[in-house]
N, C-alpha and C. Protein backbone atom coordinates (compact mmCIF):
# COMPACT_ATOMS: atom_id res chain seq x y z
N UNK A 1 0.85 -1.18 0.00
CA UNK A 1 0.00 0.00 0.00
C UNK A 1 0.89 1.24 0.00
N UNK A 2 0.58 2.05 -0.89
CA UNK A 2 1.51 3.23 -0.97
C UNK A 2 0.79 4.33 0.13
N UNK A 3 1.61 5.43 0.48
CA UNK A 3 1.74 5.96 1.89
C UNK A 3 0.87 7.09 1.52
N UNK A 4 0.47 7.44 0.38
CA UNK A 4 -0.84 8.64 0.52
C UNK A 4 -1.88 7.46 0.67
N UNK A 5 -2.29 6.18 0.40
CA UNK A 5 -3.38 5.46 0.48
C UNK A 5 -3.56 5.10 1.90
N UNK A 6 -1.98 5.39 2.80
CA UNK A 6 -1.89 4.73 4.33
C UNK A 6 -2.85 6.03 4.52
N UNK A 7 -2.53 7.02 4.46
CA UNK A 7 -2.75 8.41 5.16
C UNK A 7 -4.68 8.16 5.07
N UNK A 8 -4.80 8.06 3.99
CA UNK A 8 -6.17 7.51 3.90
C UNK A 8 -6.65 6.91 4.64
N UNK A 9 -7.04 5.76 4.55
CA UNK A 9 -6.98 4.71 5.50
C UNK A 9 -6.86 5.30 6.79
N UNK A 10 -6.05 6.11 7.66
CA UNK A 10 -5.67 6.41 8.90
C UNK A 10 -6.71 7.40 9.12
N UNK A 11 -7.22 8.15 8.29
CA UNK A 11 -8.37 9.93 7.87
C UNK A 11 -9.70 8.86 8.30
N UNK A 12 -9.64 7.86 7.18
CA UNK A 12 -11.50 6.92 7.70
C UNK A 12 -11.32 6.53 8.54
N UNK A 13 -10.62 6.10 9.28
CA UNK A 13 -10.36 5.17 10.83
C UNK A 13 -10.39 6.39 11.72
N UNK A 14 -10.15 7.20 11.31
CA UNK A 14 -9.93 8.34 12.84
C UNK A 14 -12.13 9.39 12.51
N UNK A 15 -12.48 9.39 11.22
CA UNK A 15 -13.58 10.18 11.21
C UNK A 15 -14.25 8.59 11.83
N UNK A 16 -14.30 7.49 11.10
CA UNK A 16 -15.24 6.50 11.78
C UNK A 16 -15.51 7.10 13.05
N UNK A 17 -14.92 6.75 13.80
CA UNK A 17 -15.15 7.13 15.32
C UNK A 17 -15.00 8.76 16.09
N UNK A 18 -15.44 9.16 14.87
CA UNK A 18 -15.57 10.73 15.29
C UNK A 18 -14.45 11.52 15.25
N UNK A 19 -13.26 11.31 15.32
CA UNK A 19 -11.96 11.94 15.31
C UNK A 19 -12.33 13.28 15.23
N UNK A 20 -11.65 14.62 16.00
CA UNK A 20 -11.91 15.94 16.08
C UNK A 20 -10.62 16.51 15.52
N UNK A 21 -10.74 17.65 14.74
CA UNK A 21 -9.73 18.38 14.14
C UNK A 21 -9.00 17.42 13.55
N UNK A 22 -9.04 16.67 12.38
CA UNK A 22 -7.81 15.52 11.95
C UNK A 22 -6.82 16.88 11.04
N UNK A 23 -5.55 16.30 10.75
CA UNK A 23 -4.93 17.31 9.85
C UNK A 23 -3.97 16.18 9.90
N UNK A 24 -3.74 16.66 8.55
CA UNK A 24 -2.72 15.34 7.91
C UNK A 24 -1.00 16.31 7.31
N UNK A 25 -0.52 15.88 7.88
CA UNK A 25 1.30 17.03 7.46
C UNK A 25 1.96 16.07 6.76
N UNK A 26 2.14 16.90 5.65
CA UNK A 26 3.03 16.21 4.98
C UNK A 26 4.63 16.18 5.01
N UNK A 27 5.28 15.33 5.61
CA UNK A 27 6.76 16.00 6.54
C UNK A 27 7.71 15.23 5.39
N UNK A 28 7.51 14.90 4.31
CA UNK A 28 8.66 14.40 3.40
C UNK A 28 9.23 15.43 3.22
N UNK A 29 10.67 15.37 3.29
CA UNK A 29 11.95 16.17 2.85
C UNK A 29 11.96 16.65 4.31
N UNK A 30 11.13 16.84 5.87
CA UNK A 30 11.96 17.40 6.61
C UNK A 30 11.86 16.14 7.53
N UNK A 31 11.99 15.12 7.57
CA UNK A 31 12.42 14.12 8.33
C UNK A 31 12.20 12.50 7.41
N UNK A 32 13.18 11.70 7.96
CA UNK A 32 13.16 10.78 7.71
C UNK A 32 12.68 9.66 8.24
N UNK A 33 11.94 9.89 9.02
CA UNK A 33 11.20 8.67 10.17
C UNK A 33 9.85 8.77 9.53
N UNK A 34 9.22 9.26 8.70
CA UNK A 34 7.73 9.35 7.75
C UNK A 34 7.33 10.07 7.38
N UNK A 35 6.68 9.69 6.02
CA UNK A 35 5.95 10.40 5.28
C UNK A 35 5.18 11.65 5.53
N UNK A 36 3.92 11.12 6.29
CA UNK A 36 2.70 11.95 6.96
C UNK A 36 3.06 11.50 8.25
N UNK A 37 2.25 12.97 8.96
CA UNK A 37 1.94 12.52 10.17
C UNK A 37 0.04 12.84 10.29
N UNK A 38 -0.46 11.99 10.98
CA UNK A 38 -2.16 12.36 10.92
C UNK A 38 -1.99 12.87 12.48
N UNK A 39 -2.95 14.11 12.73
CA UNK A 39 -3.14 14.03 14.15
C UNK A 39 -4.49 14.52 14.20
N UNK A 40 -5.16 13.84 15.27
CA UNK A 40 -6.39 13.94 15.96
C UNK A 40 -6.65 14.15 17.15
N UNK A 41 -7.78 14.78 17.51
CA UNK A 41 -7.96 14.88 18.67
C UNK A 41 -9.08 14.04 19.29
N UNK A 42 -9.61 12.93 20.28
CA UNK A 42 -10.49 12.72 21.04
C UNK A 42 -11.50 13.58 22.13
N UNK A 43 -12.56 13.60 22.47
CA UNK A 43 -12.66 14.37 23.22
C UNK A 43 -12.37 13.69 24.38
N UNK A 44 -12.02 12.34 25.20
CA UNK A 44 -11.66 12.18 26.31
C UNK A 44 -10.84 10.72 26.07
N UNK A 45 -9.95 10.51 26.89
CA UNK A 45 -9.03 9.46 26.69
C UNK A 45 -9.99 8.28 26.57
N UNK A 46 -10.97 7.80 26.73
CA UNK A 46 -11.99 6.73 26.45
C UNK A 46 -12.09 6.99 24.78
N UNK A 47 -12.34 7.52 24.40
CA UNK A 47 -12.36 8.14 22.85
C UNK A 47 -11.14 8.30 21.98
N UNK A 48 -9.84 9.04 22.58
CA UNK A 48 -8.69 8.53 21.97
C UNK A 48 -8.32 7.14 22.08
N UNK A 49 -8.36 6.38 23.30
CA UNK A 49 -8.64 4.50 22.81
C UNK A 49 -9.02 4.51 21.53
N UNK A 50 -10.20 4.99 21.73
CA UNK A 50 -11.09 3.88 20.75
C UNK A 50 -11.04 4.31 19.56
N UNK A 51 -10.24 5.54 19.18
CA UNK A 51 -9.44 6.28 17.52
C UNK A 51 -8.46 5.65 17.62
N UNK A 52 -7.25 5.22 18.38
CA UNK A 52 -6.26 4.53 18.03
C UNK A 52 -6.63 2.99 17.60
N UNK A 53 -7.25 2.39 18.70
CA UNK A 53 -7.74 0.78 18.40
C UNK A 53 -8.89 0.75 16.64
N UNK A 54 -9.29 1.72 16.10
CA UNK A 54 -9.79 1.73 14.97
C UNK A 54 -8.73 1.81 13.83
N UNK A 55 -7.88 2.70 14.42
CA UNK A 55 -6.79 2.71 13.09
C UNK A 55 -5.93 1.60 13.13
N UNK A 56 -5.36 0.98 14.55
CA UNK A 56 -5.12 -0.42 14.34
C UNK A 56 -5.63 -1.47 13.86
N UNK A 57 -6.78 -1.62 14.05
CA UNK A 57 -7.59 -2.66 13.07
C UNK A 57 -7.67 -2.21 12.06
N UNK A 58 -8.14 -1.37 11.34
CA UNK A 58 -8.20 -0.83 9.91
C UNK A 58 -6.85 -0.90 8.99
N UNK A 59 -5.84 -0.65 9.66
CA UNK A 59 -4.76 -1.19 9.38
C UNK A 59 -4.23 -2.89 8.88
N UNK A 60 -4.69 -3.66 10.25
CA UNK A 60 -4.76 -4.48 10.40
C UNK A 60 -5.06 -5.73 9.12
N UNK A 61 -6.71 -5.28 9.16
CA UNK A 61 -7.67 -5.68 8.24
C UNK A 61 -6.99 -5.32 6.80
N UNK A 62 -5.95 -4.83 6.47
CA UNK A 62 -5.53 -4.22 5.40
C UNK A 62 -3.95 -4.91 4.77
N UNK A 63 -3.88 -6.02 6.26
CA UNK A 63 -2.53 -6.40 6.52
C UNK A 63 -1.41 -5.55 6.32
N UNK A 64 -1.44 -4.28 6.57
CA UNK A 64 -0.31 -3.47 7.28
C UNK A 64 0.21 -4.18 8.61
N UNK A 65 1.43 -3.87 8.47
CA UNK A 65 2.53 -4.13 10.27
C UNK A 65 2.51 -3.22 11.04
N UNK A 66 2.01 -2.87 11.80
CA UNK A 66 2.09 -1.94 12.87
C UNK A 66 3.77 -1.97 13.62
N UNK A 67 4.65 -0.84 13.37
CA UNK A 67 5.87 -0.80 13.75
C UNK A 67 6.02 -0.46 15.21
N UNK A 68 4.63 -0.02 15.46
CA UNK A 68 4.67 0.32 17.06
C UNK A 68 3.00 0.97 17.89
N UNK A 69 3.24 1.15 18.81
CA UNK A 69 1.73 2.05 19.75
C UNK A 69 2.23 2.43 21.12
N UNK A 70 2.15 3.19 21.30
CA UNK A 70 2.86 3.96 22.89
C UNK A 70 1.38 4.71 23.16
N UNK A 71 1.44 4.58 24.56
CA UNK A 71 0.60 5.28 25.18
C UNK A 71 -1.03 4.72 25.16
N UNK A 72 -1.18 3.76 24.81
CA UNK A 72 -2.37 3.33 25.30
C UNK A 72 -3.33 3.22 26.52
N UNK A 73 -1.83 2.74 27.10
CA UNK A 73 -2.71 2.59 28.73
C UNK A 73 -3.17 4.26 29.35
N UNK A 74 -2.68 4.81 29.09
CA UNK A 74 -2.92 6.66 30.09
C UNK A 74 -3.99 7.15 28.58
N UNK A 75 -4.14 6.63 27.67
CA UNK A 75 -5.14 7.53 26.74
C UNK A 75 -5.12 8.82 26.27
N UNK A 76 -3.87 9.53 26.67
CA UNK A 76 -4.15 11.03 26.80
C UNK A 76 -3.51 11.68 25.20
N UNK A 77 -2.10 10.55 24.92
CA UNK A 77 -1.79 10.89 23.60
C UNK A 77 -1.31 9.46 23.24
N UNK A 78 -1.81 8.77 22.17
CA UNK A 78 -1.28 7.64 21.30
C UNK A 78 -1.12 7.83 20.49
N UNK A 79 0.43 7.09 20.29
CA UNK A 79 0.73 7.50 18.78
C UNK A 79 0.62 5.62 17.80
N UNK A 80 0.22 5.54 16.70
CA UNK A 80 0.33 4.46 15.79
C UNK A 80 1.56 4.73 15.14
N UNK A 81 2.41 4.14 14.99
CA UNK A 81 3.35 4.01 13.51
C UNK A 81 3.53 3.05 12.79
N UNK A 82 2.65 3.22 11.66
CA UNK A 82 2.58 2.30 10.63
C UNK A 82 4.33 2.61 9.55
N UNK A 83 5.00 3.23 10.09
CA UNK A 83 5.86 3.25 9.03
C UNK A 83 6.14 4.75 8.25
N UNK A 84 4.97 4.95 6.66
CA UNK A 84 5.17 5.83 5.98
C UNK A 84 4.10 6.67 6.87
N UNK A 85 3.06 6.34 8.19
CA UNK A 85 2.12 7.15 8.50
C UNK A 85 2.16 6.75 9.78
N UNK A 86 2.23 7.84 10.67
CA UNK A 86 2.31 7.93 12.48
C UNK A 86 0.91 8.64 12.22
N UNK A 87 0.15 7.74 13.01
CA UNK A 87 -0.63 8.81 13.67
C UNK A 87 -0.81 8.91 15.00
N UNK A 88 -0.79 10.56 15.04
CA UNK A 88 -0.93 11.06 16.91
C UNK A 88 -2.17 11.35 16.72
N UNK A 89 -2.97 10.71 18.06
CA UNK A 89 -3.86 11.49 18.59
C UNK A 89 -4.24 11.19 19.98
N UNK A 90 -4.86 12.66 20.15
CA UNK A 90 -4.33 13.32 21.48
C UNK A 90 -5.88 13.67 22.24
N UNK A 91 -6.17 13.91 23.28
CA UNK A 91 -7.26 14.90 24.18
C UNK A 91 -6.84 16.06 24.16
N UNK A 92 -7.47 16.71 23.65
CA UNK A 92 -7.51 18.16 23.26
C UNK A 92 -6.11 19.36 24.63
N UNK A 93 -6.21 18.52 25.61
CA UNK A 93 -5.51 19.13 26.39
C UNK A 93 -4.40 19.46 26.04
N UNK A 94 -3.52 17.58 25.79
CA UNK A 94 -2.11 17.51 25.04
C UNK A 94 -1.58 18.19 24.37
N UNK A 95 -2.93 17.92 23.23
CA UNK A 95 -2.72 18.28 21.82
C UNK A 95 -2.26 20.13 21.62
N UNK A 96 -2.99 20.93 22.48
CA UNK A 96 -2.68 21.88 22.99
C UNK A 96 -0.88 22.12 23.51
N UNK A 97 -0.90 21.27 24.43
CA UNK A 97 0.27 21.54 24.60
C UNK A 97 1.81 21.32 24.28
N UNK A 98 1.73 19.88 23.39
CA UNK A 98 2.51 19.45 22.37
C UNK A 98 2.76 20.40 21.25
N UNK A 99 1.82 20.85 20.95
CA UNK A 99 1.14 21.81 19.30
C UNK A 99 2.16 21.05 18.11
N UNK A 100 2.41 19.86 17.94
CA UNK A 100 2.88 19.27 17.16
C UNK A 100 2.62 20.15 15.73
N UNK A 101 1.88 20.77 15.43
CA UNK A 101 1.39 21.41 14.46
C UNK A 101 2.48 22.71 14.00
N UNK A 102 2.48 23.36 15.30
CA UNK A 102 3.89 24.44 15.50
C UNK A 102 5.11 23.88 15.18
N UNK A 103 4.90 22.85 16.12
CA UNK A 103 6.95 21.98 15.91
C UNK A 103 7.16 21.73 14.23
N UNK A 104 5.96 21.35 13.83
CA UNK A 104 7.04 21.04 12.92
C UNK A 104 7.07 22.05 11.58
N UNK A 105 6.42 23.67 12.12
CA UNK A 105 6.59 24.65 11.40
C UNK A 105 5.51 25.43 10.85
N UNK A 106 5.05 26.60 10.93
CA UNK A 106 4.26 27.31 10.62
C UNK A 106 3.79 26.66 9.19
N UNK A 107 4.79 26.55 8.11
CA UNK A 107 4.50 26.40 7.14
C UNK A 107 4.84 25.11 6.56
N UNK A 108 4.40 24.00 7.54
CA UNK A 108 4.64 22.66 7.40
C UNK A 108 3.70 22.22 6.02
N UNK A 109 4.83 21.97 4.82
CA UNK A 109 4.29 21.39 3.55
C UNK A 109 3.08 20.47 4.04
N UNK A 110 1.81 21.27 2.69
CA UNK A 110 0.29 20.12 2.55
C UNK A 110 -0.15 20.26 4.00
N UNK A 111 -0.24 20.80 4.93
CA UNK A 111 -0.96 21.15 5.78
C UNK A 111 -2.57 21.41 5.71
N UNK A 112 -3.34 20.22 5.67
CA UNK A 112 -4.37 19.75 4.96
C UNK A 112 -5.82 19.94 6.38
N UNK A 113 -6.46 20.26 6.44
CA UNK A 113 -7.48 19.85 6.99
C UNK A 113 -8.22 18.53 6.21
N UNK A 114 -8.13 17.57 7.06
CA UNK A 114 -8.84 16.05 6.52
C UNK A 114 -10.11 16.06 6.49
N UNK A 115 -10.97 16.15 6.20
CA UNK A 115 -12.18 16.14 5.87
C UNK A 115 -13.19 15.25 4.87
């Protein structure tokens, strides 16, 4: 599966279950650890569960390898890394205070609202 179709895939798995604010960055050429990054917000760590455990199965179901998942147990920010597509998502609190959005530059290339 090529890595704009991952990013996909990661956009329906995170709206399935409601996902808030998704935005998809396109970080090729300023890092080498992936493609996109997707980030979402839950409105409460019961809800970021259950956006991460959707994009894992959806993944899954797709036979993608999941290279990793941190932060499950506390809910507050999980990240997926499928590889060409990490997705973070966060409780609005985090997400706030990470601003992953800032880090990786005002004018972070394809800065997309997912929709």
């Amino acid at each position: 599966m090529q890595a704009e179709q991952m990013k996909q895939l990661v956009i329906h798995a995170l709206e399935d279950v409601k996902g808030v604010d998704i935005i998809a960055l396109d970080v090729r050429g300023k890092t080498s650890i992936t493609d996109y990054m997707v980030i979402a917000s839950g409105r409460s760590d019961r809800q970021v569960k259950s956006l991460a455990q959707n994009v894992i199965d959806k993944a899954r179901e797709q036979g993608l390898v999941l290279l990793g998942v941190e932060g499950e147990r506390e809910g507050e920010w999980v990240v997926v890394d499928l590889g060409e597509v990490v997705a973070h998502i966060f409780i609005p609190e985090k997400r706030d205070f990470y601003n992953l959005e800032k880090l990786w530059g005002d004018e972070a290339p394809s800065a997309v609202k997912a929709n």
